[in-house]
Protein backbone atom coordinates (compact mmCIF):
# COMPACT_ATOMS: atom_id res chain seq x y z
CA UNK A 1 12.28 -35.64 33.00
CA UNK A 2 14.30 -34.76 36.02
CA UNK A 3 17.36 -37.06 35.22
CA UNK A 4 17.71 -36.25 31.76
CA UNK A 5 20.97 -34.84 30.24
CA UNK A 6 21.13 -33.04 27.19
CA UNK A 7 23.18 -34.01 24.84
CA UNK A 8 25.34 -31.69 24.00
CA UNK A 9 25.75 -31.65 28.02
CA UNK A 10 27.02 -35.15 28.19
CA UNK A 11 30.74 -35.51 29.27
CA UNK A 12 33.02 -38.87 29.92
CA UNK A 13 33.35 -40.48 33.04
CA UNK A 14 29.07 -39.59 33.83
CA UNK A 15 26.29 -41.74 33.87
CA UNK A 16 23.69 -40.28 31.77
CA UNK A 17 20.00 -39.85 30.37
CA UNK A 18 19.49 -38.91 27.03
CA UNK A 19 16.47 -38.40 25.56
CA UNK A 20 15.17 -37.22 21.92
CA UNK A 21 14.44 -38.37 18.36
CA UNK A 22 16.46 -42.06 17.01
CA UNK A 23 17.73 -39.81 13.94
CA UNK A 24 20.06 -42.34 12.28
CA UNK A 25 20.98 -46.37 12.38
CA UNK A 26 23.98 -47.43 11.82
CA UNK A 27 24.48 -51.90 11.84
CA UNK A 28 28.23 -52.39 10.81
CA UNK A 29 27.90 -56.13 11.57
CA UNK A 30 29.60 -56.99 14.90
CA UNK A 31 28.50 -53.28 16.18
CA UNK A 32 25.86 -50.73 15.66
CA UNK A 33 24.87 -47.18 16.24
CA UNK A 34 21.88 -45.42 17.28
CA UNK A 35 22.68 -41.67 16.45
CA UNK A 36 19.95 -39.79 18.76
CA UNK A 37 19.35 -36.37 18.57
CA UNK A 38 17.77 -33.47 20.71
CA UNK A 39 17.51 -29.70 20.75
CA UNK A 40 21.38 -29.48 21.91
CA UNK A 41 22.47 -31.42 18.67
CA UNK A 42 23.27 -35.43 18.41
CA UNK A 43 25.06 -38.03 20.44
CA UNK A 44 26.20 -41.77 19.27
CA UNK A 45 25.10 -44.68 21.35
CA UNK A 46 27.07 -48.05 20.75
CA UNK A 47 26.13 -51.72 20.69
CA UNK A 48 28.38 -54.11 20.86
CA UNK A 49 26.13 -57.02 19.64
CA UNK A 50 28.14 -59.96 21.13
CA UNK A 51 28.93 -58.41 24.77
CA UNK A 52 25.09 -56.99 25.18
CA UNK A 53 21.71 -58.70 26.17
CA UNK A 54 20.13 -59.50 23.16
CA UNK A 55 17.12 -58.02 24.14
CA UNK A 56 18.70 -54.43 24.44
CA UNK A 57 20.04 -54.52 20.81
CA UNK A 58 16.91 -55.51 19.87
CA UNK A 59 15.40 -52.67 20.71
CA UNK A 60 18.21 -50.39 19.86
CA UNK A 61 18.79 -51.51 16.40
CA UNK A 62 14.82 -52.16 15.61
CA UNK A 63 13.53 -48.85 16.73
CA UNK A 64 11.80 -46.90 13.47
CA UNK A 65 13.93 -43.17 12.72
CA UNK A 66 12.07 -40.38 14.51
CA UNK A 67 10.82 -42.54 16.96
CA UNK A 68 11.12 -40.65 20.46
CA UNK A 69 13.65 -42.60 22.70
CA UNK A 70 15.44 -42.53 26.00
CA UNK A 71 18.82 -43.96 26.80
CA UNK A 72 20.87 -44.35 29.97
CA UNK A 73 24.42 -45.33 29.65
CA UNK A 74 27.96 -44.86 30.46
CA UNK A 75 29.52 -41.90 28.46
CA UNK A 76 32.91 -42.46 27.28
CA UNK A 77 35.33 -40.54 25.19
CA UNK A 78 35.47 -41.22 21.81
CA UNK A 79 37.54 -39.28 19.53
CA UNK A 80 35.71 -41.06 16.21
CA UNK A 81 32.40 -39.74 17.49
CA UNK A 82 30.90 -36.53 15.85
CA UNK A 83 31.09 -35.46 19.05
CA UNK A 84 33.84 -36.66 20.32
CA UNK A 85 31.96 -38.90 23.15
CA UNK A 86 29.80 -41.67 22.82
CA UNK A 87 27.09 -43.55 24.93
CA UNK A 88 27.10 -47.42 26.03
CA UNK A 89 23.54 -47.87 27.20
CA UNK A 90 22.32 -49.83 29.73
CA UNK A 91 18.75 -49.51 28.80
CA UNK A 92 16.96 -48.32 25.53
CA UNK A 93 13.21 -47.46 25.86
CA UNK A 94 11.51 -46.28 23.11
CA UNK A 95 8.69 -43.80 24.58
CA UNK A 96 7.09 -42.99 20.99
CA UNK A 97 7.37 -44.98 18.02
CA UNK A 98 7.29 -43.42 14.42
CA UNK A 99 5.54 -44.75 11.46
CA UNK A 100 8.18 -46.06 9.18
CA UNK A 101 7.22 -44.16 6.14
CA UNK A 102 7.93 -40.65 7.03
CA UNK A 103 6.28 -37.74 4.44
CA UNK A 104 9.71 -36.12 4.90
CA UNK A 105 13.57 -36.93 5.67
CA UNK A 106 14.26 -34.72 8.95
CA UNK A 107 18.14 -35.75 8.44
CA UNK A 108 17.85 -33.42 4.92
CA UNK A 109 19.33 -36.47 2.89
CA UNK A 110 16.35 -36.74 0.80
CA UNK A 111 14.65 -33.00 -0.15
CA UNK A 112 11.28 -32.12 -0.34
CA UNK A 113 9.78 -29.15 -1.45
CA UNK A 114 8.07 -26.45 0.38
CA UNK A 115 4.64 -27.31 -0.27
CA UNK A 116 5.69 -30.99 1.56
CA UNK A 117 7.66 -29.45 4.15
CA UNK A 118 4.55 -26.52 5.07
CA UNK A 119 2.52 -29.78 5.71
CA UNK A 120 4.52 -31.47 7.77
CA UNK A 121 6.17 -28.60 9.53
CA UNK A 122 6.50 -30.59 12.73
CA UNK A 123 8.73 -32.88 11.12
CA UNK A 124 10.36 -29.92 8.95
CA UNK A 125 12.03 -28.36 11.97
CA UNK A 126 13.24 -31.42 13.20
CA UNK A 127 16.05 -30.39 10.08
CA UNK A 128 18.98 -28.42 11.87
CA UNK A 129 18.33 -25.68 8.60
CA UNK A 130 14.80 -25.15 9.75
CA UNK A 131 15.20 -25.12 13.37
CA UNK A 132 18.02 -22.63 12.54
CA UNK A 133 16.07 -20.14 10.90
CA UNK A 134 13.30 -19.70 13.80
CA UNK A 135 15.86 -19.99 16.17
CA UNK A 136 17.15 -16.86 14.31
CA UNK A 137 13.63 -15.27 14.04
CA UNK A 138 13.59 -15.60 17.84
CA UNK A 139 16.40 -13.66 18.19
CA UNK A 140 15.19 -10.89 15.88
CA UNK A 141 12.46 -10.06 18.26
CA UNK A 142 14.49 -10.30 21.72
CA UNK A 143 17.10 -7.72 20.20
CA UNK A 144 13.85 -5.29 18.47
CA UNK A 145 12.15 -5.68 21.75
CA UNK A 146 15.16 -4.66 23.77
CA UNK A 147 15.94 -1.51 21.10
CA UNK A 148 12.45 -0.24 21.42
CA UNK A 149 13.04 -0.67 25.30
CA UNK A 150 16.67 1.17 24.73
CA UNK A 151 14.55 3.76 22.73
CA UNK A 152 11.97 4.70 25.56
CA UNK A 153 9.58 2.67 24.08
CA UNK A 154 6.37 0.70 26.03
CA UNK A 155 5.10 -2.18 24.52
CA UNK A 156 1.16 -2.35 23.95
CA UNK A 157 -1.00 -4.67 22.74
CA UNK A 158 -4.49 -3.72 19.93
CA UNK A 159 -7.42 -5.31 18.96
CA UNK A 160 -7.05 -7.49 15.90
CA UNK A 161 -10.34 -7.31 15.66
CA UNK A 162 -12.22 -3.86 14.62
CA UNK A 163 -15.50 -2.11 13.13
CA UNK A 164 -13.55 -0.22 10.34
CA UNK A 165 -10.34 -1.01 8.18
CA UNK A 166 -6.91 0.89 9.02
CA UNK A 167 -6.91 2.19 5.21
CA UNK A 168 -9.73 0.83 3.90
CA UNK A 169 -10.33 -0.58 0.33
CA UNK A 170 -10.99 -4.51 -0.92
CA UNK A 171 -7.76 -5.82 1.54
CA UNK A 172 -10.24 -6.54 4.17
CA UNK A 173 -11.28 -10.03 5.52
CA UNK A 174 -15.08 -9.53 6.77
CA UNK A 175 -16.14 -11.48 10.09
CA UNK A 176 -19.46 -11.98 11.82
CA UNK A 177 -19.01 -10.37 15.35
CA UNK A 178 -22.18 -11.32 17.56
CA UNK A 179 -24.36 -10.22 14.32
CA UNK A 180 -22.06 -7.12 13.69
CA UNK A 181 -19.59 -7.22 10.38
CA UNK A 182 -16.40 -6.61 11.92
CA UNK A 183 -13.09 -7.16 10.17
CA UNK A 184 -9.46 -8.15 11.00
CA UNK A 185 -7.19 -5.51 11.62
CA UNK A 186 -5.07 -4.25 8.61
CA UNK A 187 -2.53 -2.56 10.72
CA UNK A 188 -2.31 -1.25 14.36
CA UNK A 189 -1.63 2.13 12.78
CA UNK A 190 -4.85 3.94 14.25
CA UNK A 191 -4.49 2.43 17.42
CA UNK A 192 -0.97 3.07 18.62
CA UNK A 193 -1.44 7.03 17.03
CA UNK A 194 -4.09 7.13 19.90
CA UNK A 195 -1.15 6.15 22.31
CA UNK A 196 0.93 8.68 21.50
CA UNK A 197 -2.05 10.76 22.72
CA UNK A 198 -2.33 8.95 25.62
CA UNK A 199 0.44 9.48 28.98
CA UNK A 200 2.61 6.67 27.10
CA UNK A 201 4.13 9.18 24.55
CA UNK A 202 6.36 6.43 22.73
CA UNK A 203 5.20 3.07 21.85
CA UNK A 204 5.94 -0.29 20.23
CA UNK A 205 4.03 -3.90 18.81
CA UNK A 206 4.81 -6.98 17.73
CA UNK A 207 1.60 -8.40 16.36
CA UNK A 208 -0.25 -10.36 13.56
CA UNK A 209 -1.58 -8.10 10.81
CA UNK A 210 -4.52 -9.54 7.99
CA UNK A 211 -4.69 -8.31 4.15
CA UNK A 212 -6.91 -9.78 2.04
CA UNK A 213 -4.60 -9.12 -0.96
CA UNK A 214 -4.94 -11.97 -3.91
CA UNK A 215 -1.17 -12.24 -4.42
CA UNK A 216 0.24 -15.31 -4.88
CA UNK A 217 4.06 -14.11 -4.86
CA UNK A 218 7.30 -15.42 -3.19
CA UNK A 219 7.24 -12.38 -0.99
CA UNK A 220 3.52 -11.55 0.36
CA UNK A 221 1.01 -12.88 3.06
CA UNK A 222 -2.37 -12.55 3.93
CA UNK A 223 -1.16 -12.86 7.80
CA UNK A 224 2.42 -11.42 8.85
CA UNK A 225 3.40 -10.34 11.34
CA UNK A 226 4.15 -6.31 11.82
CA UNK A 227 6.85 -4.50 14.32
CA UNK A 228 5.62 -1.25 14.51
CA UNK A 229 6.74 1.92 16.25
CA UNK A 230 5.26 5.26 17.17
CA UNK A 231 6.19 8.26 19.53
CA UNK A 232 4.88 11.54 19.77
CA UNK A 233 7.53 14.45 19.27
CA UNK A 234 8.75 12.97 16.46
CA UNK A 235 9.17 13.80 13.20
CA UNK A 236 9.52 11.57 10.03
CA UNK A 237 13.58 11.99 10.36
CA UNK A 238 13.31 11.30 13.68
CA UNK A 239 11.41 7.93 12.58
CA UNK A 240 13.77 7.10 10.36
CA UNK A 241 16.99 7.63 12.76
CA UNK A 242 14.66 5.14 15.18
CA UNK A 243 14.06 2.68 12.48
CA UNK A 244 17.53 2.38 11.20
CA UNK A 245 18.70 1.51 15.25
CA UNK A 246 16.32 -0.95 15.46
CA UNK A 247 16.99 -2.91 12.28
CA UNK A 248 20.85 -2.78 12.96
CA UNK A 249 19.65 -4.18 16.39
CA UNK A 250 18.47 -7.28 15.19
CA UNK A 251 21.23 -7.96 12.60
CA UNK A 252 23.82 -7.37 15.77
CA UNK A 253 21.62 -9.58 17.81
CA UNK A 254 22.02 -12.71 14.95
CA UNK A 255 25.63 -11.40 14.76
CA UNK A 256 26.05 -11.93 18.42
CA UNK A 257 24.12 -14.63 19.97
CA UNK A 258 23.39 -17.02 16.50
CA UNK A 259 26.33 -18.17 15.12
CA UNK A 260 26.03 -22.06 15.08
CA UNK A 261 22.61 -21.45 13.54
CA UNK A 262 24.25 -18.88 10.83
CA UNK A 263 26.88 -21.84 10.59
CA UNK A 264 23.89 -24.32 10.09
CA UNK A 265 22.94 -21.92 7.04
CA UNK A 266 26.24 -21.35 5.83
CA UNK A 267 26.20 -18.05 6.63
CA UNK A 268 29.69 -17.95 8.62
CA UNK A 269 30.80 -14.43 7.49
CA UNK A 270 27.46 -13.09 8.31
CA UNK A 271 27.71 -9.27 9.46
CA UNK A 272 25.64 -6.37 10.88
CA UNK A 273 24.88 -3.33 8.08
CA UNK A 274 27.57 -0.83 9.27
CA UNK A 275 27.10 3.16 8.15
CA UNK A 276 24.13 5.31 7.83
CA UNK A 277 21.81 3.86 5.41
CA UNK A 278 21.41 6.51 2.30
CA UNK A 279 18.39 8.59 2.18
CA UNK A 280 17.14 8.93 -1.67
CA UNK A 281 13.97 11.40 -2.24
CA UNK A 282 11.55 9.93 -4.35
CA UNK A 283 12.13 11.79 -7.34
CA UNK A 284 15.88 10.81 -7.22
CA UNK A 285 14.81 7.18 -6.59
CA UNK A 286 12.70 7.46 -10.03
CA UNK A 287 15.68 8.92 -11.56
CA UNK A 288 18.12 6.45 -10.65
CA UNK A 289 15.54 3.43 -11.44
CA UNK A 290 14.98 5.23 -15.46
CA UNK A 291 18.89 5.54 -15.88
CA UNK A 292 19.54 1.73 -15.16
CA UNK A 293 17.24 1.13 -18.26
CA UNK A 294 15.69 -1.87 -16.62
CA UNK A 295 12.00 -0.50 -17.33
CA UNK A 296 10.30 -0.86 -20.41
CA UNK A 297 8.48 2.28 -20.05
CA UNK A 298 10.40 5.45 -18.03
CA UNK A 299 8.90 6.34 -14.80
CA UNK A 300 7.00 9.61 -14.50
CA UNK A 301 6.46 12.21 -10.70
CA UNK A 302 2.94 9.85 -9.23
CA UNK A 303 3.77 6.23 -10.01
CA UNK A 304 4.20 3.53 -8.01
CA UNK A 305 7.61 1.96 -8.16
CA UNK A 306 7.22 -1.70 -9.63
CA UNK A 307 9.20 -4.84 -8.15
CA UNK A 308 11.45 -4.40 -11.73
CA UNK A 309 12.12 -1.23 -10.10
CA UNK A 310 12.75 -1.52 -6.31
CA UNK A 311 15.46 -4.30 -7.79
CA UNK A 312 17.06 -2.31 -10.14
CA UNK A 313 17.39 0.80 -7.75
CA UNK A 314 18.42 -2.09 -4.60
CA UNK A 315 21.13 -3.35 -7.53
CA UNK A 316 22.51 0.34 -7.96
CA UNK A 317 22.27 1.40 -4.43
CA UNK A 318 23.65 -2.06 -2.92
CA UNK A 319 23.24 -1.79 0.93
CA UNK A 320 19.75 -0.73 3.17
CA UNK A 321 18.39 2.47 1.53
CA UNK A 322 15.34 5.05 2.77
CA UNK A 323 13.28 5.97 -0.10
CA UNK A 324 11.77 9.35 1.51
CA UNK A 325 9.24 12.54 0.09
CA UNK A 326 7.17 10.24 -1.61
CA UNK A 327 4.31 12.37 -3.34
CA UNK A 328 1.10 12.98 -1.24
CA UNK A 329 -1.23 11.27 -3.48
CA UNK A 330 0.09 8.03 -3.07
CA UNK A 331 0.37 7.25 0.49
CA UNK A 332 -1.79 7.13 2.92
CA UNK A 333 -4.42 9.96 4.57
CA UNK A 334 -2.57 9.81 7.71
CA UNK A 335 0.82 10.59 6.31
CA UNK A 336 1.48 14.58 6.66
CA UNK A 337 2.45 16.53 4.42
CA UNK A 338 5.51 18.91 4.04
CA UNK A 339 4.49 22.00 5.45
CA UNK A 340 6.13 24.00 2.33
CA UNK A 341 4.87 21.93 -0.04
CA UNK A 342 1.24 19.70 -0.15
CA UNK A 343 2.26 17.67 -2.83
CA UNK A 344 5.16 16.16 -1.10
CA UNK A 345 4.46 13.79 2.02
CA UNK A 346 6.91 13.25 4.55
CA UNK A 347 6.29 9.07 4.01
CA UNK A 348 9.42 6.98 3.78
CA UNK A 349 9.99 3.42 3.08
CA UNK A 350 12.98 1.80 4.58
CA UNK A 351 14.28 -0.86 1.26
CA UNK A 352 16.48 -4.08 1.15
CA UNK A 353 18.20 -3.98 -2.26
CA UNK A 354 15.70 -6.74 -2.73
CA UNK A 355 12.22 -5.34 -1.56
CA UNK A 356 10.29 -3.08 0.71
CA UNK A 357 11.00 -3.63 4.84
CA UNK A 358 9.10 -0.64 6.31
CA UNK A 359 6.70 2.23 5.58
CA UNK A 360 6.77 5.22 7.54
CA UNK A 361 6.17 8.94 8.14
CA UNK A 362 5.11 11.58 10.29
CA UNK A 363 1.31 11.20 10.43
CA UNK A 364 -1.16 14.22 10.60
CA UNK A 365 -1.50 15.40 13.86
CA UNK A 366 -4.58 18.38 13.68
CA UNK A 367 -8.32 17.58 12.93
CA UNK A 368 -9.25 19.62 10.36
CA UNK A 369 -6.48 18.23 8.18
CA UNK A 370 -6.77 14.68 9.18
CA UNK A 371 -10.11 14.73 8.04
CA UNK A 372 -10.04 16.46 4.99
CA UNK A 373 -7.88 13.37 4.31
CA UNK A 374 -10.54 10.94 4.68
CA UNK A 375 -12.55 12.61 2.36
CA UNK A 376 -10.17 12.72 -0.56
CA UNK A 377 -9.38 9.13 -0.19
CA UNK A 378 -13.13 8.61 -0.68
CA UNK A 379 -13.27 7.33 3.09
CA UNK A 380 -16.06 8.44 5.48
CA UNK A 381 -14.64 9.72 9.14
CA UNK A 382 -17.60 9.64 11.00
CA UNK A 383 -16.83 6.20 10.65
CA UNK A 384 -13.56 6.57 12.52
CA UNK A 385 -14.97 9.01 15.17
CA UNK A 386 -13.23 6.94 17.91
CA UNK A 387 -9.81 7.88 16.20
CA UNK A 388 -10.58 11.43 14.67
CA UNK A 389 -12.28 13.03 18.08
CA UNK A 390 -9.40 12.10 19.93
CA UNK A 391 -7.32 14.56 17.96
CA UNK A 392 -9.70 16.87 19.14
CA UNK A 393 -8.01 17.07 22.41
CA UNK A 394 -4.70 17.90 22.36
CA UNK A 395 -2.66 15.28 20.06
CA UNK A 396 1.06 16.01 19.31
CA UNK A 397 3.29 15.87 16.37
CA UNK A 398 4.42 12.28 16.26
CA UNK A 399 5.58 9.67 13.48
CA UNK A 400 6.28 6.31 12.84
CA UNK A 401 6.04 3.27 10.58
CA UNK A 402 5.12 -0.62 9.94
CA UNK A 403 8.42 -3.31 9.51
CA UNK A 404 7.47 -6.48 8.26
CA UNK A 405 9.16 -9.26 10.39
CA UNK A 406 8.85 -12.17 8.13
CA UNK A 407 10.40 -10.00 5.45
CA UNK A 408 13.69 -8.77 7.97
CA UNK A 409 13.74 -12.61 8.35
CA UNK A 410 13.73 -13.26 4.62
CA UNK A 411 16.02 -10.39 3.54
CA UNK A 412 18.70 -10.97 6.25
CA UNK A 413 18.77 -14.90 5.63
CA UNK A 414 18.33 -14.49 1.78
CA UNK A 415 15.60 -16.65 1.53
CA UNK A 416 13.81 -17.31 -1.61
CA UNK A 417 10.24 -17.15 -0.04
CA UNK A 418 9.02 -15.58 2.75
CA UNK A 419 6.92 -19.19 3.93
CA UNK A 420 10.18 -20.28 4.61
CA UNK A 421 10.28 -17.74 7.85
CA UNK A 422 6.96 -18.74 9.08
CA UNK A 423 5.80 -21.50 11.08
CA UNK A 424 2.28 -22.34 9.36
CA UNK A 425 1.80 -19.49 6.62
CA UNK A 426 -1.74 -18.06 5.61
CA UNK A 427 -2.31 -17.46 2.02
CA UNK A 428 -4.38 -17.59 -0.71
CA UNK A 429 -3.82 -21.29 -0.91
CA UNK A 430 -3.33 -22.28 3.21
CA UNK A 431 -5.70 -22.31 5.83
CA UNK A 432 -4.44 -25.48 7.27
CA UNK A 433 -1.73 -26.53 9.33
């Protein structure tokens, strides 16, 4: 629509074309207002009843909310305005009408819950709230894409799509490929290892990830998406110094360029983590988690640290913390371990005081050990030959990790489930919109 102004473009003393959604009526007897709204925010359109054609109040005042109109019209000043100008049209077309009975309120007068607003999430984002929060997303991965670029990094791009899961186990979803069974990727964690091989040295992705985990929990997907990070001559310190930039990145980038949409939230005194974040071993995490005396039971060297936990140690701690030397035997046969000592890996996990962001480490870089750790996880590497020959021929130290973006979303807005930062979730539950 060449003529069209936005309207938070619109200024008095201009002729002008709006066009958006009709998002409130307003008949006060002798005049009326169509409030109509677009991606730049709202405008107010006036109708005199008794000094227009009859015909153009007609349609202005009989148009159904959410329908899709245009308007052409004088702008004038108007201090009374939300915006402080106002519209007197000389035409009103409607170009789309909506169906009176809307399954949601885009205006957020009337709530619905999130079940509702997943179905409808067309409608859902027409809500300034909504729109707010991918607007914010969006800005999470400009400022990560330009820290990884800051960082040396090249951005690459792996099959989703692959003969043999990233860390196999039951979180695989099966798929018939031309007669093959073939399964969605887990992770590109095998893939961009194989790049630091390669003549790129240090790379990045931004990229959907599938786990066929049964949860049914406020903070877990079956499809999320992953930022992940790799670079040869690294080591799991390294890693962590790289991780910690780019999550501070993305907080400055909200800081920076979001703040009508942190307004929209009420997040006005909304800030960037300042400081190193703290670096707690394991075994000091464990030790700080049994002293709060959250836990029923006290937490012994080997277990997994439970969601009672992670809050009780994010509730001591307070700020971004780095859990790192987790013990070998519970992370991953990739993860290296300490040269002075095999029972201690040199995996991290990067935490929110309210969950787990990242997982990380300096990954094994020499053949012999890399597939001795196949076999004690019970996993068979001739079925990753494509990954363990390559290490064959010449592969350097290097380390990395995983961040989940809907969770960076979810733990920088505070929002109470992680659906709420994605467009059209996949779970146990949703496999449609």
């Amino acid at each position: 629509m060449e003529d069209r102004t936005y309207t938070a473009d619109a200024e008095p003393g201009q002729t002008a074309t709006v066009a958006g959604w009709a998002h409130e009526i307003r008949d006060l007897g002798g005049i009326a207002f169509l409030i109509v709204r677009d991606t730049t925010g709202k405008i107010q359109v006036k109708f005199e009843k008794d000094e227009m054609d009859d015909d153009l109040v007609e349609t202005g005042m009989g148009v159904n909310r959410e329908s899709v109109v245009k308007v052409t019209g004088d702008v004038e000043e108007e201090e009374r305005a939300p915006t402080g100008v106002e519209i007197v049209p000389e035409s009103v077309e409607v170009v789309a009408d909506a169906d009176p009975e809307l399954p949601l309120d885009p205006s957020g007068k009337v709530d619905a819950d999130l079940s509702t607003r997943l179905d409808n999430r067309t409608l859902d984002l027409r809500k300034e709230e909504t729109k707010a929060i991918f607007e914010i997303r969006a800005e999470v991965l400009r400022s990560v894409r330009e820290a990884f670029r800051d960082l040396g990094s090249t951005e690459i791009n792996t099959p989703k799509i692959v003969a043999t899961g990233t860390e196999g186990g039951t979180e695989l979803f099966p798929i018939t490929y031309f007669g093959q069974e073939a399964f969605m990727n887990q992770s590109p964690q095998l893939f961009k290892q194989l790049m630091v091989g390669s003549g790129l040295e240090r790379v990045f992705e931004i990229g959907p990830i599938f786990r066929a985990e049964e949860h049914n929990t406020p903070r877990h997907l079956n499809e999320a998406t992953s930022i992940d990070f790799e670079s040869a001559f690294f080591d799991h310190e390294d890693a962590m110094d790289a991780c910690e930039t780019v999550v501070k990145a993305a907080y400055e980038g909200v800081a920076e360029n979001c703040r009508d949409e942190l307004e929209a939230l009420g997040y006005e005194d909304f800030e960037a983590p300042e400081g190193d974040f703290p670096r707690l071993t394991y075994e000091e995490a464990i030790e700080r988690i049994n002293a709060t005396g959250e836990l029923d039971e006290q937490l012994v060297w080997g277990d997994d640290l439970p969601t009672e936990g992670e809050k009780a140690l994010g509730d001591d701690v307070g700020s971004h913390y780095f859990i790192t030397d987790w013990p070998s035997e519970i992370k991953p046969f990739y993860i290296k371990d300490h040269d002075d000592d095999e029972q201690l890996s040199t995996g991290f996990d990067l935490m929110h005081p309210n969950m787990e962001l990242v997982s990380g480490g300096q990954r094994e870089h020499r053949y012999d050990h890399l597939v001795e750790g196949f076999e004690q996880q019970g996993l068979d590497p001739d079925a990753f030959e494509y990954y363990t020959k390559m290490f064959k021929y010449g592969m350097p130290p290097h380390a990395g990790w995983g961040l989940g973006g809907e969770r960076l979303v979810m733990t920088m807005l505070g929002l109470e489930n992680i659906r709420e930062a994605v467009l059209f979730p996949r779970d146990r539950q949703r496999l449609s919109p």
